[in-house]
N, C-alpha and C. Protein backbone atom coordinates (compact mmCIF):
# COMPACT_ATOMS: atom_id res chain seq x y z
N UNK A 1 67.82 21.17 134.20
CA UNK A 1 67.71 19.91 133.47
C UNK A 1 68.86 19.00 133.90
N UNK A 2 68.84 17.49 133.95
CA UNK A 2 69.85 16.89 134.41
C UNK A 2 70.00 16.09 133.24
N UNK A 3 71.32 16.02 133.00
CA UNK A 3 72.00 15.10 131.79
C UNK A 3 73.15 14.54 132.62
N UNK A 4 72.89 13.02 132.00
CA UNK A 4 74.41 12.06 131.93
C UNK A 4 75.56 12.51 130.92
N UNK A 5 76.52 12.87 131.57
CA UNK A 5 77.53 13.19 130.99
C UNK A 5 78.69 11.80 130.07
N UNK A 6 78.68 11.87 128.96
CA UNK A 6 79.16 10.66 128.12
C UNK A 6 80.78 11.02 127.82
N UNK A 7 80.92 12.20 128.64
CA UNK A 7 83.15 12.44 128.12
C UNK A 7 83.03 13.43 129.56
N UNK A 8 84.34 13.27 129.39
CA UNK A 8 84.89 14.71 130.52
C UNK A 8 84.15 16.16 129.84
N UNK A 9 83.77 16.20 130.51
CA UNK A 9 83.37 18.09 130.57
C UNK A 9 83.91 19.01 131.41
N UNK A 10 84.77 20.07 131.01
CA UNK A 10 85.46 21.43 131.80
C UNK A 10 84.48 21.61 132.70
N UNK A 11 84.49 22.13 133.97
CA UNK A 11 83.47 22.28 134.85
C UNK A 11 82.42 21.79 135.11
N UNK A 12 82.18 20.54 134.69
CA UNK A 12 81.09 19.77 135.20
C UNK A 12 80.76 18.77 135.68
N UNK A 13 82.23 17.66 135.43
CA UNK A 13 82.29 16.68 135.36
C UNK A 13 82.86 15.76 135.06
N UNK A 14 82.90 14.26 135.27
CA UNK A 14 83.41 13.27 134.07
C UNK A 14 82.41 12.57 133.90
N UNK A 15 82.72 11.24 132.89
CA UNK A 15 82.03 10.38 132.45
C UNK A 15 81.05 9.61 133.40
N UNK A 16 79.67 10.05 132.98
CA UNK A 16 78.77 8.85 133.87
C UNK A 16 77.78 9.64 135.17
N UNK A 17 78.75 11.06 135.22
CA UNK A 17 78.01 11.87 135.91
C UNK A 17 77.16 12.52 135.99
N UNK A 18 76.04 12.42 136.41
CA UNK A 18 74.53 13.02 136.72
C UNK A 18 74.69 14.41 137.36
N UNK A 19 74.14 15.29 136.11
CA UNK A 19 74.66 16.71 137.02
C UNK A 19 73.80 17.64 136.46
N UNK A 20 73.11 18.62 136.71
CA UNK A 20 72.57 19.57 136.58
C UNK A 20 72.56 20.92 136.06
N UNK A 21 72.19 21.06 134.90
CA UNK A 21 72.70 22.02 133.59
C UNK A 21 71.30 22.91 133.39
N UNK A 22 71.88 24.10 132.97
CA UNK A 22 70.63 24.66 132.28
C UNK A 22 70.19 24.12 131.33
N UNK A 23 68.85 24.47 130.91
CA UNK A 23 68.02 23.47 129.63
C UNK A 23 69.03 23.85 128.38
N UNK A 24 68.90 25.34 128.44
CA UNK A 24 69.83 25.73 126.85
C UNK A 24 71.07 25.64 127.13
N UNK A 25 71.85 25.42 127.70
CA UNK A 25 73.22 24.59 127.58
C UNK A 25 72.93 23.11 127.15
N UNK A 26 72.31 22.26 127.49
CA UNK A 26 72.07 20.98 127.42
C UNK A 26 71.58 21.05 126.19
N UNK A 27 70.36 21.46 126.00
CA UNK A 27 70.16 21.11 124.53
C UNK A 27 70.66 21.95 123.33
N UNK A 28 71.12 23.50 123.46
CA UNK A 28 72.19 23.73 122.40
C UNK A 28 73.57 23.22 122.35
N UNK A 29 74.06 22.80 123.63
CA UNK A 29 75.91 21.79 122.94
C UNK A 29 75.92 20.54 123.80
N UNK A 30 75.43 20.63 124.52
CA UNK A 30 75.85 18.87 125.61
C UNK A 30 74.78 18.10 124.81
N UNK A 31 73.70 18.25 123.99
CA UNK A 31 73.35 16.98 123.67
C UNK A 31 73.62 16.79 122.39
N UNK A 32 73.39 17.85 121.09
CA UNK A 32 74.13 18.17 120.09
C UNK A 32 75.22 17.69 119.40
N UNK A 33 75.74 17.54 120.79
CA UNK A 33 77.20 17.11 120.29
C UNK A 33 77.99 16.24 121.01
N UNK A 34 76.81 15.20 121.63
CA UNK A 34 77.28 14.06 121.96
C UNK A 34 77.62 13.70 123.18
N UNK A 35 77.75 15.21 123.79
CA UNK A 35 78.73 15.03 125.40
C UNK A 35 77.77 14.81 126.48
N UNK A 36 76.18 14.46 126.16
CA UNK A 36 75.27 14.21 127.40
C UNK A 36 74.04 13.73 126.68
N UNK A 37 73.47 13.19 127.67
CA UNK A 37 72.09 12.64 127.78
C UNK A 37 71.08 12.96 128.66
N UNK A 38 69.75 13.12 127.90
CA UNK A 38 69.05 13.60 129.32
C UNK A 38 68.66 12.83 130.54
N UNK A 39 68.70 12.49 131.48
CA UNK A 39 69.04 11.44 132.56
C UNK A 39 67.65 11.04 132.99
N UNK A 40 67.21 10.61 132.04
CA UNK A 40 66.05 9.71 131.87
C UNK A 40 66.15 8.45 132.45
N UNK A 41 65.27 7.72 133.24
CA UNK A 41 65.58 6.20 133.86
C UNK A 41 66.36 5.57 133.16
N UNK A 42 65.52 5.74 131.39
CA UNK A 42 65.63 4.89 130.32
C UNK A 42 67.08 4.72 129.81
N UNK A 43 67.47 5.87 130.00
CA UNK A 43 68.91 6.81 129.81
C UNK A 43 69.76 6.42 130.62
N UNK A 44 69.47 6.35 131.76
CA UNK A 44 70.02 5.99 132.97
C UNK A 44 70.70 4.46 132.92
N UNK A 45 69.91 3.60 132.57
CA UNK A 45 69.85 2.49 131.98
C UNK A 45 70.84 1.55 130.96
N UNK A 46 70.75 2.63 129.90
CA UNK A 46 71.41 2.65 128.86
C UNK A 46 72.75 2.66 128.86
N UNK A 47 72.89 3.46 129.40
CA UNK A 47 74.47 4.07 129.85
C UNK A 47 75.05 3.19 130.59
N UNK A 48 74.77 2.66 131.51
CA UNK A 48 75.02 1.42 132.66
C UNK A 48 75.46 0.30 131.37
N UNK A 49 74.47 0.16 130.74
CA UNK A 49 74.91 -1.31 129.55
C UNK A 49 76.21 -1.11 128.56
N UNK A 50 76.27 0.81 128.16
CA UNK A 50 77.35 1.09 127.47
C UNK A 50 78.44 1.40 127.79
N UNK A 51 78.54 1.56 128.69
CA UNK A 51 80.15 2.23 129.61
C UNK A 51 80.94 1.78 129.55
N UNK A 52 80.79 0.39 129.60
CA UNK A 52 82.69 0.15 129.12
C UNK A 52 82.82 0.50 127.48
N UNK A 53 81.50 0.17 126.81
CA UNK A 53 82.08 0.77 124.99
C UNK A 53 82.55 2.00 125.35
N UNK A 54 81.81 3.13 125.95
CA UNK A 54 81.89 4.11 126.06
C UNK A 54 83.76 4.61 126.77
N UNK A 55 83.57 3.82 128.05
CA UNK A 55 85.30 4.22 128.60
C UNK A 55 86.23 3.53 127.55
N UNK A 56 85.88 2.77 126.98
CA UNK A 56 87.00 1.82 125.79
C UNK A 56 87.17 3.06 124.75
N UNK A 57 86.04 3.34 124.25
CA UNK A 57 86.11 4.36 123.09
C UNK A 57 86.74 5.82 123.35
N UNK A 58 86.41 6.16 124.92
CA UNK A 58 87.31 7.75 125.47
C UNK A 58 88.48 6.96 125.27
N UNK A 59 89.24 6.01 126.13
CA UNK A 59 90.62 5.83 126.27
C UNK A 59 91.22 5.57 124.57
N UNK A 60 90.42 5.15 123.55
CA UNK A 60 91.17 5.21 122.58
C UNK A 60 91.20 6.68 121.70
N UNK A 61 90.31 7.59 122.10
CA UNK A 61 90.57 9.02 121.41
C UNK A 61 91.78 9.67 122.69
N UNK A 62 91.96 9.35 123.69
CA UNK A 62 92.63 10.09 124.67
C UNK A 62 93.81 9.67 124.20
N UNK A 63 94.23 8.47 123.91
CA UNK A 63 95.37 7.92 123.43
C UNK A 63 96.12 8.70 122.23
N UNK A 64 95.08 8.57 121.20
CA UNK A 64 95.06 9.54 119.88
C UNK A 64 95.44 10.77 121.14
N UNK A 65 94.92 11.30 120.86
CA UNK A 65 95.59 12.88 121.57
C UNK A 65 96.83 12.76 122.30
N UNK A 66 96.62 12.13 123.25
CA UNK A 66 98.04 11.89 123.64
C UNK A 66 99.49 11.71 122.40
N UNK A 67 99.13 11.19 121.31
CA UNK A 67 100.24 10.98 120.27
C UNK A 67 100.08 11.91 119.53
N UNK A 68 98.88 12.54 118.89
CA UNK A 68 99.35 13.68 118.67
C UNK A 68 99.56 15.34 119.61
N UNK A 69 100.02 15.28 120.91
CA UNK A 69 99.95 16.00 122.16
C UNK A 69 101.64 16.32 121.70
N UNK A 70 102.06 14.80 121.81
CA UNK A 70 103.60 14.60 122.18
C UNK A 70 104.38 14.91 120.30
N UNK A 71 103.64 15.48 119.45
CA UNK A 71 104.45 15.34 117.94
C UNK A 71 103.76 17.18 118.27
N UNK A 72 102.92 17.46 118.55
CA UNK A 72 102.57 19.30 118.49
C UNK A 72 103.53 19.87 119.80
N UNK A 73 103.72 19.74 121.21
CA UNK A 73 104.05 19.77 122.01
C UNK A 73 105.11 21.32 121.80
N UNK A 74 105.08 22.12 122.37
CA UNK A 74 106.69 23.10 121.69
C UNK A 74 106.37 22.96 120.65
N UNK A 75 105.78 23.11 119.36
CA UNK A 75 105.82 23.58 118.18
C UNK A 75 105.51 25.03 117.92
N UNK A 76 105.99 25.52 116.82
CA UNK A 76 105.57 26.93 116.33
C UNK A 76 105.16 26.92 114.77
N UNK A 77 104.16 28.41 114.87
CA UNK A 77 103.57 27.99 113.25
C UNK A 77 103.60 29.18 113.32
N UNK A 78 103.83 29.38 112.26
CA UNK A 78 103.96 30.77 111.32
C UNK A 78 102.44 31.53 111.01
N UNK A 79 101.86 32.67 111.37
CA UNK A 79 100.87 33.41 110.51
C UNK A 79 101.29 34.56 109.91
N UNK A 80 101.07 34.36 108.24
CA UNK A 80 101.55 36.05 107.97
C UNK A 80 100.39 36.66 107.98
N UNK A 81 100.76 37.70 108.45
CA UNK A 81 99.05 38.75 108.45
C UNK A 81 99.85 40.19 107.89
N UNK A 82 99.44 41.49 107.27
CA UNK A 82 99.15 42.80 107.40
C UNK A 82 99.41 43.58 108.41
N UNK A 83 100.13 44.19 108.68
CA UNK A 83 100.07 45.01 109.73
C UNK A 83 100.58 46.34 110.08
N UNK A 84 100.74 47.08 110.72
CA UNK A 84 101.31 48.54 110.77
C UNK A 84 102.24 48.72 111.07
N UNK A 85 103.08 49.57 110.77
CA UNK A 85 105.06 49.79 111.48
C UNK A 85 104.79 49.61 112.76
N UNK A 86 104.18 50.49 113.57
CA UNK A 86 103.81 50.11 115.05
C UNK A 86 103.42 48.76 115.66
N UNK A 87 103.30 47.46 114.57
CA UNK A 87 102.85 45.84 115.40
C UNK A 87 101.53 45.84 114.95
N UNK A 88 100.42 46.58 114.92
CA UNK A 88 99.09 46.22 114.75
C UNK A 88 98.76 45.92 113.78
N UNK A 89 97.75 44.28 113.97
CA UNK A 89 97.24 44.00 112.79
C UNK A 89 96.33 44.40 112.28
N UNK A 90 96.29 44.62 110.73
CA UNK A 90 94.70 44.81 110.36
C UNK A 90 93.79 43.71 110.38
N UNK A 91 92.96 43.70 111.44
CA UNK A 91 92.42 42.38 111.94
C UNK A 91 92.57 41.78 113.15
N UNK A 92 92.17 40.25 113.17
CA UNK A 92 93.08 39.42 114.64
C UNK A 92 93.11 38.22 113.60
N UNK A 93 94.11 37.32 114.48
CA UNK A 93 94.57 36.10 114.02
C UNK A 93 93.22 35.24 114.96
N UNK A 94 92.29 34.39 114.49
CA UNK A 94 91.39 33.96 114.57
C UNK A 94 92.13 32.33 115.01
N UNK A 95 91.07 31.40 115.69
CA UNK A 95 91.45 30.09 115.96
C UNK A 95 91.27 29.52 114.63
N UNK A 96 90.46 29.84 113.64
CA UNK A 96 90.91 29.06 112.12
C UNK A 96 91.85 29.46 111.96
N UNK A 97 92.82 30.77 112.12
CA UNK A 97 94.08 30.89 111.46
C UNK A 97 94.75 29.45 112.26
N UNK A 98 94.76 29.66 113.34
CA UNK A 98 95.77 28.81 113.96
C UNK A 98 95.65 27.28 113.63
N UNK A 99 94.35 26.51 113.18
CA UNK A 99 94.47 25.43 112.83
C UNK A 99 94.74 25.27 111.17
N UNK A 100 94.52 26.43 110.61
CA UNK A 100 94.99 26.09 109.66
C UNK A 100 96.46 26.14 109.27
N UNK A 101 97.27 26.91 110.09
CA UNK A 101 98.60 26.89 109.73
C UNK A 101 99.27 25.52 109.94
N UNK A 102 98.61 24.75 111.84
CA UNK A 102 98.77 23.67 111.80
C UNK A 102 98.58 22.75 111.16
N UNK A 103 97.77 22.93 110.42
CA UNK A 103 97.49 21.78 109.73
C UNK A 103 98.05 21.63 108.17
N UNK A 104 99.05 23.17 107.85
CA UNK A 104 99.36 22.95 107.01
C UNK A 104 100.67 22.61 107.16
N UNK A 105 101.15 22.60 108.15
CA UNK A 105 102.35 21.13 108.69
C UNK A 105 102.09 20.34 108.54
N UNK A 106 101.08 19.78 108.35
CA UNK A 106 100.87 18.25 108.58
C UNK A 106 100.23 17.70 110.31
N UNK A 107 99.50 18.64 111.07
CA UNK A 107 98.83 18.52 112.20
C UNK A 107 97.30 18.31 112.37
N UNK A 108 96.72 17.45 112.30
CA UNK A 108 95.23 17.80 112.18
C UNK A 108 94.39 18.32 113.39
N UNK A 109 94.56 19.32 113.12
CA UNK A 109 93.81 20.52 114.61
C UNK A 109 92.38 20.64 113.92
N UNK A 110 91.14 20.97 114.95
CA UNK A 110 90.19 21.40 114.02
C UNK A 110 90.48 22.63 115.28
N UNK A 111 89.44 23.78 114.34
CA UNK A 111 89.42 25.05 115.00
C UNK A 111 88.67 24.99 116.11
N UNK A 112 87.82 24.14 116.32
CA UNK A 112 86.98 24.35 117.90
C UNK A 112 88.18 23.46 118.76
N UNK A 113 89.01 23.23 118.21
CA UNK A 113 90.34 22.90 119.59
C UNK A 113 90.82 23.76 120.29
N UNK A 114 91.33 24.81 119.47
CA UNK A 114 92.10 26.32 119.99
C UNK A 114 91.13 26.76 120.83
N UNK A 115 91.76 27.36 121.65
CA UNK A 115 91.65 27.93 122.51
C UNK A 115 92.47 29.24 123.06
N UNK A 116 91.38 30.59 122.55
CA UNK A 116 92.13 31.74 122.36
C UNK A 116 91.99 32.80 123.78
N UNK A 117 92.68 32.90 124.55
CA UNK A 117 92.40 34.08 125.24
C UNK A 117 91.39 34.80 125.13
N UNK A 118 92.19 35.45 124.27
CA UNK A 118 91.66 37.18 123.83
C UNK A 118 92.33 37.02 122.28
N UNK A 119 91.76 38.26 121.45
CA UNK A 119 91.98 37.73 120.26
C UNK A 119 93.37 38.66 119.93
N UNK A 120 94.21 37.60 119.02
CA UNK A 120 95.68 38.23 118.43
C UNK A 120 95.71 38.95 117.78
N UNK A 121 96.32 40.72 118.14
CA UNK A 121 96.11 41.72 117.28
C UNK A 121 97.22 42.51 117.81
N UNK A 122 98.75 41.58 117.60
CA UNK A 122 99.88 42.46 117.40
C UNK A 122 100.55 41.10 116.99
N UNK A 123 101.59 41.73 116.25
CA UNK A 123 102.78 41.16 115.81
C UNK A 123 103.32 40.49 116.68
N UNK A 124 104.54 39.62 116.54
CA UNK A 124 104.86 38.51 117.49
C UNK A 124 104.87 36.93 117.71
N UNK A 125 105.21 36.29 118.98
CA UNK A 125 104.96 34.90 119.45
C UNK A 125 103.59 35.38 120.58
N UNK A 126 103.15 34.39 119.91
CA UNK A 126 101.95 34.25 121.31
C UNK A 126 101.62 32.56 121.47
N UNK A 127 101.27 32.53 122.82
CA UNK A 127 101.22 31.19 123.06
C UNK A 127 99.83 30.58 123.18
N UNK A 128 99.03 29.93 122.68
CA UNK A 128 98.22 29.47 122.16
C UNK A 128 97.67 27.95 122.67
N UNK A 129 96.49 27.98 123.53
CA UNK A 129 96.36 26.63 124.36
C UNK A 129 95.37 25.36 123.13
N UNK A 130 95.63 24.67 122.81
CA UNK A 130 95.13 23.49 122.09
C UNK A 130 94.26 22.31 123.10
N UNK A 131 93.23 22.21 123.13
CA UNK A 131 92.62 21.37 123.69
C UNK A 131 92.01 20.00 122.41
N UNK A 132 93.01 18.86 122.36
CA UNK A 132 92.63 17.99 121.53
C UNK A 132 91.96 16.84 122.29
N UNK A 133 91.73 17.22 123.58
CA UNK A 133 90.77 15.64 124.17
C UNK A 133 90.37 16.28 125.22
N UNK A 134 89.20 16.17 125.90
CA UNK A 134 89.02 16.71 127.03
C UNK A 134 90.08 16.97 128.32
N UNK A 135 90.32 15.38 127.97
CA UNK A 135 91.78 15.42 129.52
C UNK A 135 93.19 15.72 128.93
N UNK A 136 93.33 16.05 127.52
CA UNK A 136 94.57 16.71 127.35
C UNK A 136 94.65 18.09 126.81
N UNK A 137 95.38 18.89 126.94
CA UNK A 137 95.87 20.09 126.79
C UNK A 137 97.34 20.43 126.67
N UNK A 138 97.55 21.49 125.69
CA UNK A 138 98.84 21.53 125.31
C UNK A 138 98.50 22.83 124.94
N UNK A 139 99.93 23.50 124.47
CA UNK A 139 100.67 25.03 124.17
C UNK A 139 101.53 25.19 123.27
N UNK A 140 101.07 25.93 122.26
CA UNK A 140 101.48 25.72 121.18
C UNK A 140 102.03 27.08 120.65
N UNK A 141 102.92 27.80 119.91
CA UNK A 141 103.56 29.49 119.79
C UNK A 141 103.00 29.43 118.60
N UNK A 142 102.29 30.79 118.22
CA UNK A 142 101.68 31.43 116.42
C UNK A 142 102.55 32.47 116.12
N UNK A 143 103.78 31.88 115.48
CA UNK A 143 104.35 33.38 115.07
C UNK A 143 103.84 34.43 114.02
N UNK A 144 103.53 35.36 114.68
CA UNK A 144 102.53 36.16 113.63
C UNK A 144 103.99 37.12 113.31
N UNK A 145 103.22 37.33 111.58
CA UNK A 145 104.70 38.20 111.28
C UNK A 145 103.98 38.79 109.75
N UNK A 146 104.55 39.84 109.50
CA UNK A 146 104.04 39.99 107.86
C UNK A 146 104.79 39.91 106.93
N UNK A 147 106.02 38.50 107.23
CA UNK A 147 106.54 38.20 106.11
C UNK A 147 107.45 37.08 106.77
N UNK A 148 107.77 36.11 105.89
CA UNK A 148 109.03 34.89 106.56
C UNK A 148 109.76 35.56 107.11
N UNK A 149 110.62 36.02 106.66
CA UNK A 149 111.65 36.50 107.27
C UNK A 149 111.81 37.57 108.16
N UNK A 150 110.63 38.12 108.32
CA UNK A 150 110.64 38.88 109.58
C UNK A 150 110.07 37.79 110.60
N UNK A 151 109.46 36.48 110.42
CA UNK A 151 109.27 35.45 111.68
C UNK A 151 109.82 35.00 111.93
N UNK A 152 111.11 34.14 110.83
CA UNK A 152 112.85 33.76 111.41
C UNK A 152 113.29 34.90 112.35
N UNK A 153 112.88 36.21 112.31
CA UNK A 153 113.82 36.79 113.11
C UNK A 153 113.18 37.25 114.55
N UNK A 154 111.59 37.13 114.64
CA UNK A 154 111.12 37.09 115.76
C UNK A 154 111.62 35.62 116.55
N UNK A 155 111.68 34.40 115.32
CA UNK A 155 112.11 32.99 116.32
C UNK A 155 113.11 33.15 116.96
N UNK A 156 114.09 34.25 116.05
CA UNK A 156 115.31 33.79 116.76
C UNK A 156 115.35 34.68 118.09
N UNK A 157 114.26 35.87 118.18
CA UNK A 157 114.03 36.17 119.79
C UNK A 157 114.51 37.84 119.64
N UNK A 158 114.26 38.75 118.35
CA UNK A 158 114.08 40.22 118.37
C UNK A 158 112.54 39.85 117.96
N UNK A 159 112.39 41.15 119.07
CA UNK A 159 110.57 41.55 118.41
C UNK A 159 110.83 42.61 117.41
N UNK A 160 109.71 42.87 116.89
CA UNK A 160 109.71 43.97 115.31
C UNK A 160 109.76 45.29 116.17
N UNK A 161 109.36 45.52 117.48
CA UNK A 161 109.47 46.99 117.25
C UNK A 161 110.98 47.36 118.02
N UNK A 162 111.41 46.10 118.64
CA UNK A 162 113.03 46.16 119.07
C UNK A 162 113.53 46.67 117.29
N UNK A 163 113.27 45.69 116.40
CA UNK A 163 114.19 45.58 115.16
C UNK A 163 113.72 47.11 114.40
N UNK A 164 112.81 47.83 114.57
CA UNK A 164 111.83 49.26 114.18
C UNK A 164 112.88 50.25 114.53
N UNK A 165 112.99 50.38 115.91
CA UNK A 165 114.22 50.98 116.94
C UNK A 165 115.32 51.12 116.03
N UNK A 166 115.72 50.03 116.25
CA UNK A 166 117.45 49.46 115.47
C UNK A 166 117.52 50.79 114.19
N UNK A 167 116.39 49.93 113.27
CA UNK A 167 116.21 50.99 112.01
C UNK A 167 116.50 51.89 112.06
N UNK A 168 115.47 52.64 113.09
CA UNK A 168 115.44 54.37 113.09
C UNK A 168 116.24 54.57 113.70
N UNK A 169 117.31 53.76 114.37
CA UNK A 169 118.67 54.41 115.05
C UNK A 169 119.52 54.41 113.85
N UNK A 170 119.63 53.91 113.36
CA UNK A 170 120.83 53.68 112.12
C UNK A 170 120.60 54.52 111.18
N UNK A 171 118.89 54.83 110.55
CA UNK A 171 118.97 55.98 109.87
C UNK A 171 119.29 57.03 109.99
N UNK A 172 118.74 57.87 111.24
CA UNK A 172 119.12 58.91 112.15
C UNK A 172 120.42 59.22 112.10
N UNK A 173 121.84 58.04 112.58
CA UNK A 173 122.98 58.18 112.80
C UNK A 173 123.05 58.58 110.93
N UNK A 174 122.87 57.52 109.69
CA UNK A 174 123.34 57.70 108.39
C UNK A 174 122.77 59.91 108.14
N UNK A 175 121.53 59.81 108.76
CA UNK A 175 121.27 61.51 108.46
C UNK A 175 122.00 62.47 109.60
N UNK A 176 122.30 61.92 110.30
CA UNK A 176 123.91 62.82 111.33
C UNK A 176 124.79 62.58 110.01
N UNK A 177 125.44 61.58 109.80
CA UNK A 177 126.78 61.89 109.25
C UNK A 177 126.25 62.59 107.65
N UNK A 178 125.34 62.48 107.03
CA UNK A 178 124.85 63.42 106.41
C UNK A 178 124.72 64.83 106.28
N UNK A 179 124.55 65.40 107.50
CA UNK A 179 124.99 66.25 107.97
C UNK A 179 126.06 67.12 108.15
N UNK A 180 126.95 66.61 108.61
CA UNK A 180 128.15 66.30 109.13
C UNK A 180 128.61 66.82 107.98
N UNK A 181 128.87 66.37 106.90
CA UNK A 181 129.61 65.92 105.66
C UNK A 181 129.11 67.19 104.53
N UNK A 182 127.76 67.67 105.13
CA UNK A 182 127.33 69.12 104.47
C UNK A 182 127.65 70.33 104.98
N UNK A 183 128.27 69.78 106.40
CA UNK A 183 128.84 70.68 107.28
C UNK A 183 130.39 71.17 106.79
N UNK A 184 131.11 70.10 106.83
CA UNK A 184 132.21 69.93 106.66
C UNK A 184 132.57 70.36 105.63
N UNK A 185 131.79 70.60 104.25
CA UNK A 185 132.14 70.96 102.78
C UNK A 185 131.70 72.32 102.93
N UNK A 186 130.69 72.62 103.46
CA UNK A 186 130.58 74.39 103.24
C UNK A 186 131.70 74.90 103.53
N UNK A 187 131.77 74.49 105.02
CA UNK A 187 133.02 75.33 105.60
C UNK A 187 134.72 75.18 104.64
N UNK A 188 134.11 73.67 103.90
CA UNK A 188 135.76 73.72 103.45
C UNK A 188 135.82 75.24 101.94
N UNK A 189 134.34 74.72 101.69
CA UNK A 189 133.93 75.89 100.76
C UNK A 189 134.70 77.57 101.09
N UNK A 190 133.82 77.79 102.11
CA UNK A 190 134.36 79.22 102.79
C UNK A 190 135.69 79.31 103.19
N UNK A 191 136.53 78.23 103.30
CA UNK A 191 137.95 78.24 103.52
C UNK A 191 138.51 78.88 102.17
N UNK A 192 138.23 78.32 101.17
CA UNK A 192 138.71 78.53 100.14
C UNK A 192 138.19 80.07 99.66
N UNK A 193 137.01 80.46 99.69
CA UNK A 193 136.39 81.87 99.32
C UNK A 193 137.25 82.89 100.06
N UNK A 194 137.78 82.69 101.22
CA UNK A 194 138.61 83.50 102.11
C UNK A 194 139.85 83.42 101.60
N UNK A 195 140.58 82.14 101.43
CA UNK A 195 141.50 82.59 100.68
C UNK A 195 142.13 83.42 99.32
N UNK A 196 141.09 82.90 98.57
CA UNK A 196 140.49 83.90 97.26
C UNK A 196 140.51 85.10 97.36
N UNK A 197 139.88 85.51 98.49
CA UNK A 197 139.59 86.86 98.73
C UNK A 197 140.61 87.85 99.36
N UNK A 198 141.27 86.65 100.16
CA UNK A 198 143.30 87.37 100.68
C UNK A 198 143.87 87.58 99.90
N UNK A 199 143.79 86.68 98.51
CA UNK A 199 144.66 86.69 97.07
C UNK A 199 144.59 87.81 96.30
């Protein structure tokens, strides 16, 4: 099927371009949702009369993105989630998590912006691509954590199972000198039973 393309499209195109799509791509999201036309004469036509509304109206949402590109840019957002001593979440951090944290800064992301890899299912910074206009893109960090203050301390750049480590080293050493100190009293014990027993 051939559709006129009415915005930039990832792999297909830009504006105005006549290009060749499967039927069910075209008519489940390129026409749906605005980003094509079927390239009908009539269509053909049409588009020719609207194009500058059309390039006037991209350059003023590109603009928008662009201003909010440059206020998200290097930002980080906090997700608390659940998770196991070992990092794993119960779950993944979903692209609604991520627009909603943004947005509870004060960012208006919608969730079909994010753009997730693979889905977030450990503890941590992960870096997170935001697509708010076709021609802009940006990177954004989700500190996932299961509590504030364990994400102040991933910001400040220990991961949880570095800080896990730490723990179980320090306990370990507190159950050595534990030890130690049960050691040290028997024997002072038996010092004394021996002397008792010289007496």
């Amino acid at each position: 099927m051939q559709v006129i393309l009415l915005e930039r499209v990832a792999k297909l195109g830009q504006m105005g371009d006549v290009v060749e799509v499967k039927s069910g791509y075209a008519r489940n999201f390129l026409l749906p949702q605005g980003k094509a036309l079927t390239a009908s004469s009539a269509n053909i036509a049409g588009f020719e009369n609207q194009k500058a509304q059309l390039e006037a109206r991209n350059l003023e949402t590109k603009t928008e993105a662009d201003a909010l590109a440059t206020r998200l840019a290097d930002q980080s957002f906090v997700v608390i989630r659940s998770a196991s001593d070992s990092g794993s979440l119960y779950g993944s951090v979903t692209p609604r998590d991520a627009a909603d944290a943004a947005t509870a800064e004060g960012f208006s992301v919608d969730k079909k912006q994010i753009v997730l890899k693979a889905p977030i299912k450990e503890l941590g910074l992960h870096a997170v691509e935001v697509r708010l206009h076709p021609e802009v893109e940006i990177e954004i960090t989700l500190n996932v954590a299961r509590s504030p203050e364990e994400a102040e301390i991933q910001a400040a750049g220990k991961s949880i199972k570095e800080l896990a480590a730490e723990e179980e080293a320090a306990n370990d050493f507190e159950i050595a000198e534990l030890f130690d100190d049960i050691g040290a009293a028997s024997e002072d014990d038996e010092g004394e039973r021996r002397a008792e027993d010289e007496a």
